[in-house]
N, C-alpha and C. Protein backbone atom coordinates (compact mmCIF):
# COMPACT_ATOMS: atom_id res chain seq x y z
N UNK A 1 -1.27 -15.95 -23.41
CA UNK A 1 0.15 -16.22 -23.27
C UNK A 1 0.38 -17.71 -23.44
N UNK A 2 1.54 -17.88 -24.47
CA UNK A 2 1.78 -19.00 -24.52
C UNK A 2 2.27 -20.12 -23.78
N UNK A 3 2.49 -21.01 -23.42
CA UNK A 3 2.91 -22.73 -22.58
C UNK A 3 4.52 -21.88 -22.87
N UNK A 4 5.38 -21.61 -23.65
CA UNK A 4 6.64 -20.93 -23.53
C UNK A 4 6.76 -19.93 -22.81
N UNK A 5 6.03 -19.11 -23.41
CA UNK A 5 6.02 -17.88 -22.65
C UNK A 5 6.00 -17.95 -20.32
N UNK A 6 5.13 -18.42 -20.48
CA UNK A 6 4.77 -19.21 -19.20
C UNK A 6 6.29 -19.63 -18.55
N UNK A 7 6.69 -20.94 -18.98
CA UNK A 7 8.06 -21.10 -18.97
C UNK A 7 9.33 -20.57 -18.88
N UNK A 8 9.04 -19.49 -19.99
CA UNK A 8 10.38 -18.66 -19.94
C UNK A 8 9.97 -17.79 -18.12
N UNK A 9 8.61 -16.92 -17.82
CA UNK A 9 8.94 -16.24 -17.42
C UNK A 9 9.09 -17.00 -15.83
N UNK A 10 8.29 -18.22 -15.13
CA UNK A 10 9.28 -18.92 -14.18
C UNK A 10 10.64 -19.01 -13.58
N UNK A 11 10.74 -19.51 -15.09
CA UNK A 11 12.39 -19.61 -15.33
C UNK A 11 13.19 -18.29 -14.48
N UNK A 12 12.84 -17.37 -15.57
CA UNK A 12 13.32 -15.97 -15.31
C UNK A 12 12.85 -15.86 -13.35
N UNK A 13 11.90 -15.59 -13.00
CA UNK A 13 11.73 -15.78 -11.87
C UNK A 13 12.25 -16.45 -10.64
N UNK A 14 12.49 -17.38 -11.01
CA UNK A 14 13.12 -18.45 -10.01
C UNK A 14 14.79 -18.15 -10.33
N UNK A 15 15.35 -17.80 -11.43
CA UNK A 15 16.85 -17.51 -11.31
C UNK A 15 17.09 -16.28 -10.31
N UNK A 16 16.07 -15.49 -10.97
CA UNK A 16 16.58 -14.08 -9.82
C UNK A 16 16.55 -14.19 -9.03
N UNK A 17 15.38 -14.53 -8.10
CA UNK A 17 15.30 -15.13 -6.70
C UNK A 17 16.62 -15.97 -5.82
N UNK A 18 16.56 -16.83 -6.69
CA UNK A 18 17.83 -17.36 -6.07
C UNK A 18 19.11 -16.95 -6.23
N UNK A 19 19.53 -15.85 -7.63
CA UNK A 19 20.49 -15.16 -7.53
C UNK A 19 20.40 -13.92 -6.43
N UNK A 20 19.37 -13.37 -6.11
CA UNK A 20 19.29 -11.88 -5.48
C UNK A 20 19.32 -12.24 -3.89
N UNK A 21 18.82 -13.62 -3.56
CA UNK A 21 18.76 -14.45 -2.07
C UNK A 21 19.93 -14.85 -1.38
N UNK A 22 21.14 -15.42 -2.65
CA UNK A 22 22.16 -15.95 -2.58
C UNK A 22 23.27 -14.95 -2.16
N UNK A 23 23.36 -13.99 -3.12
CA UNK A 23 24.15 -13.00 -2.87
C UNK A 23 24.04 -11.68 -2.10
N UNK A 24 22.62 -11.22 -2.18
CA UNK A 24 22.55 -10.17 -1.09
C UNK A 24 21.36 -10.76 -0.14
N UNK A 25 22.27 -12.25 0.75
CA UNK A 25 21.06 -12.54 1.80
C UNK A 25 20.38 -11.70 2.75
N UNK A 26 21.49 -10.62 3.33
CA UNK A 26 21.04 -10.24 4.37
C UNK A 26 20.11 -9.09 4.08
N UNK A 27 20.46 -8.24 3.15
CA UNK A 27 19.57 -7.23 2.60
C UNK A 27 18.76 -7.79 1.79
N UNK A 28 18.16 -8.82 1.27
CA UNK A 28 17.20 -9.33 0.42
C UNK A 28 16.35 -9.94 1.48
N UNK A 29 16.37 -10.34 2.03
CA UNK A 29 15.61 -10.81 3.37
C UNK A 29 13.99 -10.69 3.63
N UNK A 30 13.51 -9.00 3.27
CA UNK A 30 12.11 -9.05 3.41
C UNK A 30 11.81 -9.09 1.67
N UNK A 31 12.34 -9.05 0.97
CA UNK A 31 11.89 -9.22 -0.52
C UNK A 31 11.80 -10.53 -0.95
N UNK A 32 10.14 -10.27 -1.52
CA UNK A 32 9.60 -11.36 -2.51
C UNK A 32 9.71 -10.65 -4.02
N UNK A 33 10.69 -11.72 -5.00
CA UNK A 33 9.82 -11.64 -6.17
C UNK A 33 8.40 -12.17 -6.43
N UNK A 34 7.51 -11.39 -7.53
CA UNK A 34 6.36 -12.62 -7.40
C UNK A 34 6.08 -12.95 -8.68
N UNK A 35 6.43 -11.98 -9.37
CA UNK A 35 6.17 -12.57 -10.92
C UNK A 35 7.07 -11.91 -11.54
N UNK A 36 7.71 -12.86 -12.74
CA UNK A 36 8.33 -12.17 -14.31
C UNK A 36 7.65 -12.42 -15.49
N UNK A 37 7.35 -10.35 -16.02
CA UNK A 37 6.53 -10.74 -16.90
C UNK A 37 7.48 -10.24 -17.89
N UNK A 38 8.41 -11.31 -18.99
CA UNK A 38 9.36 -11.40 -20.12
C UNK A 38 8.17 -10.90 -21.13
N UNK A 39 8.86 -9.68 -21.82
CA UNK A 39 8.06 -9.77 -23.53
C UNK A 39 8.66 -10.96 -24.36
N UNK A 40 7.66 -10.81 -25.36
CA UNK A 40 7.88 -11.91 -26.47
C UNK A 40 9.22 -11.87 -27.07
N UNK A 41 9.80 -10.74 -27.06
CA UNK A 41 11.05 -11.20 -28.10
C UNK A 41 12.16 -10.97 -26.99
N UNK A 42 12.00 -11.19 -26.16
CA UNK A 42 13.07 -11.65 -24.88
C UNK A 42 13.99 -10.48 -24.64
N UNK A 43 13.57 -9.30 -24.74
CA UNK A 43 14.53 -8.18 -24.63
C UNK A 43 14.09 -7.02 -23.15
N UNK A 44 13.25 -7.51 -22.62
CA UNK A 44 12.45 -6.43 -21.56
C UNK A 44 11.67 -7.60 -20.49
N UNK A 45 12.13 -7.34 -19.20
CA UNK A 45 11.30 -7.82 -18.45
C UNK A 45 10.92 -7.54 -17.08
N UNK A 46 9.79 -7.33 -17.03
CA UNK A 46 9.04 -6.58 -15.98
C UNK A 46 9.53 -7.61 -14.64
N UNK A 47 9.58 -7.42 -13.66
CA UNK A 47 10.02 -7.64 -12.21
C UNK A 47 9.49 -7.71 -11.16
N UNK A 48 7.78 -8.27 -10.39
CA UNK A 48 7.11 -7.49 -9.96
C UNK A 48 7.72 -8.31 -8.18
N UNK A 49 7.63 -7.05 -7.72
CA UNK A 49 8.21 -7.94 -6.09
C UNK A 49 7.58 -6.89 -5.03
N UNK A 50 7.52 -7.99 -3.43
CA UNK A 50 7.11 -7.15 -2.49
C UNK A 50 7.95 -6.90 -1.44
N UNK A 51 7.32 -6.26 -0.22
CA UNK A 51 8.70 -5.87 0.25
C UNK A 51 7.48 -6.00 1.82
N UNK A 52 8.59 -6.72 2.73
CA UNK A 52 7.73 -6.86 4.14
C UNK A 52 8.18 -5.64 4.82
N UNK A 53 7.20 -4.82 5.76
CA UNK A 53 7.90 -4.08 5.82
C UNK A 53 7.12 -2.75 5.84
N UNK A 54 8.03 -1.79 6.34
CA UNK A 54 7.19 -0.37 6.27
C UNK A 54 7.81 0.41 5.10
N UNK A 55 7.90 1.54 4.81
CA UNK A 55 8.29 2.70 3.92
C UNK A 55 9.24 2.63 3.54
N UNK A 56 9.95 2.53 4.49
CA UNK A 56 11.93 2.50 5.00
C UNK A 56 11.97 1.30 4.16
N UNK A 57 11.56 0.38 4.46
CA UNK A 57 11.84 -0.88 3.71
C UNK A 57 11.70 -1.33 2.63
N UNK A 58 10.63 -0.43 1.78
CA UNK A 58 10.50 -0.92 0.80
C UNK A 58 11.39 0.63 -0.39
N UNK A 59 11.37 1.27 0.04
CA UNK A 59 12.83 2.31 -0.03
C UNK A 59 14.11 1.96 -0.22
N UNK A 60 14.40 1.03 0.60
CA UNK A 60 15.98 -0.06 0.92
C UNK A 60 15.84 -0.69 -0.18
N UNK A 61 14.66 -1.47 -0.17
CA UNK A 61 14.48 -2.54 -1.37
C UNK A 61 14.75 -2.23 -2.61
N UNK A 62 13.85 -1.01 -3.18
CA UNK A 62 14.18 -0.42 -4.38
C UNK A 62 15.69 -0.33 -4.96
N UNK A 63 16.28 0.57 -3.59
CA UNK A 63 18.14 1.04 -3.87
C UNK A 63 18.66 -0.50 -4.11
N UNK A 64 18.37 -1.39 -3.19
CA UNK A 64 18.85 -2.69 -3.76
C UNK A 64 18.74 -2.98 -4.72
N UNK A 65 17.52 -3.61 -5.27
CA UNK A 65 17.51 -4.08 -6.74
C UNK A 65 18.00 -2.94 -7.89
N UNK A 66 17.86 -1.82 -7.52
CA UNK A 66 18.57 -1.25 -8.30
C UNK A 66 20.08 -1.11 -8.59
N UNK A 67 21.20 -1.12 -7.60
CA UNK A 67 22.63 -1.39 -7.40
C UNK A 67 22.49 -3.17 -7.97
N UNK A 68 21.65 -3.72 -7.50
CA UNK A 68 21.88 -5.36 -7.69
C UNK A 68 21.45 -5.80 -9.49
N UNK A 69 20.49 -4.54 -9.83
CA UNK A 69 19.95 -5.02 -11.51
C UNK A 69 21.12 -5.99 -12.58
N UNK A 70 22.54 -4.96 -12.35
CA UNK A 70 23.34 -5.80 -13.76
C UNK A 70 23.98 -6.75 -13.11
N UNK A 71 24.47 -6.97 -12.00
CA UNK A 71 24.39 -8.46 -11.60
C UNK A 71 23.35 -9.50 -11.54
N UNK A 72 22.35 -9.27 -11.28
CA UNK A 72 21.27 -10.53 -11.41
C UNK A 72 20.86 -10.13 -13.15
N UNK A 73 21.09 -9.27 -14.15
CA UNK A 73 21.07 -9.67 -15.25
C UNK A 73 22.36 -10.80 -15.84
N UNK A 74 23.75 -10.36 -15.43
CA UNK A 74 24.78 -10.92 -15.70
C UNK A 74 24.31 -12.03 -15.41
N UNK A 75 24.25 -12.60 -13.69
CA UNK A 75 23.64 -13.95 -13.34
C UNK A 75 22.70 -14.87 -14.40
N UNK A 76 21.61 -14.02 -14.80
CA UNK A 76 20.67 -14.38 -15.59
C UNK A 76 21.34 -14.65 -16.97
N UNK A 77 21.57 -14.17 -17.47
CA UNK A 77 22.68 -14.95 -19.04
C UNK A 77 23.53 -15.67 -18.43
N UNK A 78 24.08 -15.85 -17.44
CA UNK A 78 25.29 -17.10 -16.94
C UNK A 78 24.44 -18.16 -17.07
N UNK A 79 23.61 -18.14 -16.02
CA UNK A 79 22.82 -19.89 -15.98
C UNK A 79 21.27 -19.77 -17.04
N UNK A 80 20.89 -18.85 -17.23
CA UNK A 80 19.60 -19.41 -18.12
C UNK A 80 19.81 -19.20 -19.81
N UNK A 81 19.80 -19.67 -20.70
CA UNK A 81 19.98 -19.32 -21.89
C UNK A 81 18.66 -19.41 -22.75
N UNK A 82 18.83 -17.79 -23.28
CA UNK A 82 17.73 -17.71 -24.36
C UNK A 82 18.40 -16.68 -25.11
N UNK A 83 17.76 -16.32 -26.33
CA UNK A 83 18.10 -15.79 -27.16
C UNK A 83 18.65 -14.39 -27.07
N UNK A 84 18.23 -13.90 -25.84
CA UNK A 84 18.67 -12.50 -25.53
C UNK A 84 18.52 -12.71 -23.92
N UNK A 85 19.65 -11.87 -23.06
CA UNK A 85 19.21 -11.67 -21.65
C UNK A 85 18.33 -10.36 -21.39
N UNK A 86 17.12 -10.43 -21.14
CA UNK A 86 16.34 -9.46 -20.96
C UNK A 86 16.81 -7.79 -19.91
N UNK A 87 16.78 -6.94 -20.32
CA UNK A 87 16.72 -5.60 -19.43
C UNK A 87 15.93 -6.18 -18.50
N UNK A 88 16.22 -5.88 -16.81
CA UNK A 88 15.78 -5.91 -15.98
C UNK A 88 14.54 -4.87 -15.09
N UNK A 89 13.13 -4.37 -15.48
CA UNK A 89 12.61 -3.30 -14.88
C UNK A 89 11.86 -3.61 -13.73
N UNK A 90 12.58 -3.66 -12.17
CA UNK A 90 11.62 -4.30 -11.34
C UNK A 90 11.32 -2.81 -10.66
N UNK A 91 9.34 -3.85 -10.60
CA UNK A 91 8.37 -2.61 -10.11
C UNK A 91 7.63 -3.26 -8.93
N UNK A 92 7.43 -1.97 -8.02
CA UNK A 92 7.06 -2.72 -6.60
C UNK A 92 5.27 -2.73 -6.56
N UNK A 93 4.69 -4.34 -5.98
CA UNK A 93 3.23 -4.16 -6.03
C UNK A 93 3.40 -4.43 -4.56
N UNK A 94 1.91 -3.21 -4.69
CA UNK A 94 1.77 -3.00 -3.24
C UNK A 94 0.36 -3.48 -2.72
N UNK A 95 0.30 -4.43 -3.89
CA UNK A 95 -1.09 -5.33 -3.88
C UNK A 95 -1.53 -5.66 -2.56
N UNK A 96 -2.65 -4.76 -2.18
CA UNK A 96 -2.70 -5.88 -0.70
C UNK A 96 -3.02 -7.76 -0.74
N UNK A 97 -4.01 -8.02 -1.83
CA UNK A 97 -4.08 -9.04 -1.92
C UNK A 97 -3.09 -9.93 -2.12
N UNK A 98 -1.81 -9.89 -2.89
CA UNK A 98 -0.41 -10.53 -2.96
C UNK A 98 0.02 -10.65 -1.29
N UNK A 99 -0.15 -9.33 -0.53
CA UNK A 99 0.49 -9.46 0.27
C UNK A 99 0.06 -10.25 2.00
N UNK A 100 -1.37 -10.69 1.10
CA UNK A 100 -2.25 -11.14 2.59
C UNK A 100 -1.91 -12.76 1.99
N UNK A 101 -1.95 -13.02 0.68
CA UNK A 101 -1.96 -14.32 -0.03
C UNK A 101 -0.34 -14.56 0.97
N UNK A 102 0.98 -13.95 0.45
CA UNK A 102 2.00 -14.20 1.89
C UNK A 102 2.36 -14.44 2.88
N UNK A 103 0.99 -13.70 3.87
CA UNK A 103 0.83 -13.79 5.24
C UNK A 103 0.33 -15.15 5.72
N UNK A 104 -0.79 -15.39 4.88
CA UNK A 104 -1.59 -16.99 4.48
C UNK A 104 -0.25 -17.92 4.42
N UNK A 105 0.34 -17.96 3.70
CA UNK A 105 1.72 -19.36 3.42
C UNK A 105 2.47 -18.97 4.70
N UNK A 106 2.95 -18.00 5.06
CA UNK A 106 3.84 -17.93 6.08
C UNK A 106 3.08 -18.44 7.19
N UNK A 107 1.99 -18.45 7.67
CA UNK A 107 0.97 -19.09 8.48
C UNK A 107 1.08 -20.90 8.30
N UNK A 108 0.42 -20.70 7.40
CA UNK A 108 1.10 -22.46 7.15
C UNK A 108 2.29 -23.09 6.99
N UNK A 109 2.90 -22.59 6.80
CA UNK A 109 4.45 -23.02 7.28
C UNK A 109 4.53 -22.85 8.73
N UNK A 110 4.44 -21.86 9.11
CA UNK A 110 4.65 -21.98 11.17
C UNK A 110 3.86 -23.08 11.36
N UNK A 111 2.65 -23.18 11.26
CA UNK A 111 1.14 -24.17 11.50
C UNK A 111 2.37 -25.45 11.56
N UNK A 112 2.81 -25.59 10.32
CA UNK A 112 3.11 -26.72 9.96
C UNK A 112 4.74 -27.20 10.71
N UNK A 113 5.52 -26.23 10.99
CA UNK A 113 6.90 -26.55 11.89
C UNK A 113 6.50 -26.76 13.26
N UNK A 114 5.34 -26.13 13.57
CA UNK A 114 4.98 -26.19 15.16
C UNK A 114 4.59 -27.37 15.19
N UNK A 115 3.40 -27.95 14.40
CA UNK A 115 3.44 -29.62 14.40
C UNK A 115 4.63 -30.75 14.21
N UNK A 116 5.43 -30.28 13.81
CA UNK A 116 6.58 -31.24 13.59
C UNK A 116 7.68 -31.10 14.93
N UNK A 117 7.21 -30.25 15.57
CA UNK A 117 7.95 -30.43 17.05
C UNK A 117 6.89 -30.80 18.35
C-alpha cells in the first residue's frame, strides 16, 4: 500500500471519528473506530471498529452506525475532498488483541491523570 493510500485512509478515519463522536456523543461513547481500509479508486471503504461492552452493546453499535452511515458519508464529502466519497461498509472486529491493545492506552492515560493530581 501506497504513502497515499496510507493517507487517504487516516484521513478517512479520523473524519468519521470525529464526525460519529460529535454528533452521536452519547450513543457513540463505547465505540472505537480503528482502521479505514479505502480501495484504490476511492469508491468503497471498509470501517473496522470496536465496541466496549457486552452483546447488547455491540448490537446498539451496529443499529447506530448503520442509521448514522449517510450522514458520516455526507460529513465525509463536506470536509474531506477526493475524487469520490467512498460507500461506507463498517465491520465489527472482535479482535481480542485490538481490544487488550485499548485496555493498555486506557491504563496509561489513568496511570498518567492520577500522576498529574
Amino acid at each position: 500500500m501506497g504513502q497515499r493510500q496510507l493517507r487517504v485512509n487516516e484521513l478517512v478515519l479520523r473524519q468519521l471519528s470525529e464526525s460519529l463522536h460529535k454528533k452521536f456523543r452519547q450513543e457513540s461513547v463505547a465505540i472505537t473506530l480503528l482502521e479505514a481500509d479505502v480501495s484504490p479508486d476511492l469508491k468503497n471503504a471498509q470501517i473496522y471498529y470496536s465496541v466496549i461492552g457486552n452483546r447488547t452493546d455491540v448490537a446498539a453499535a451496529a443499529r447506530l452506525l448503520a442509521k448514522a452511515k449517510n450522514f458520516l458519508r455526507f460529513e465525509l464529502g463536506r470536509k474531506v475532498i477526493l475524487k469520490y466519497t467512498p460507500e461506507l461498509n463498517f465491520v465489527y472486529d472482535p479482535s481480542p488483541d485490538r481490544s487488550q491493545r485499548l485496555m493498555q492506552i486506557f491504563d496509561e492515560i489513568q496511570k498518567e491523570e492520577d500522576g498529574k493530581h
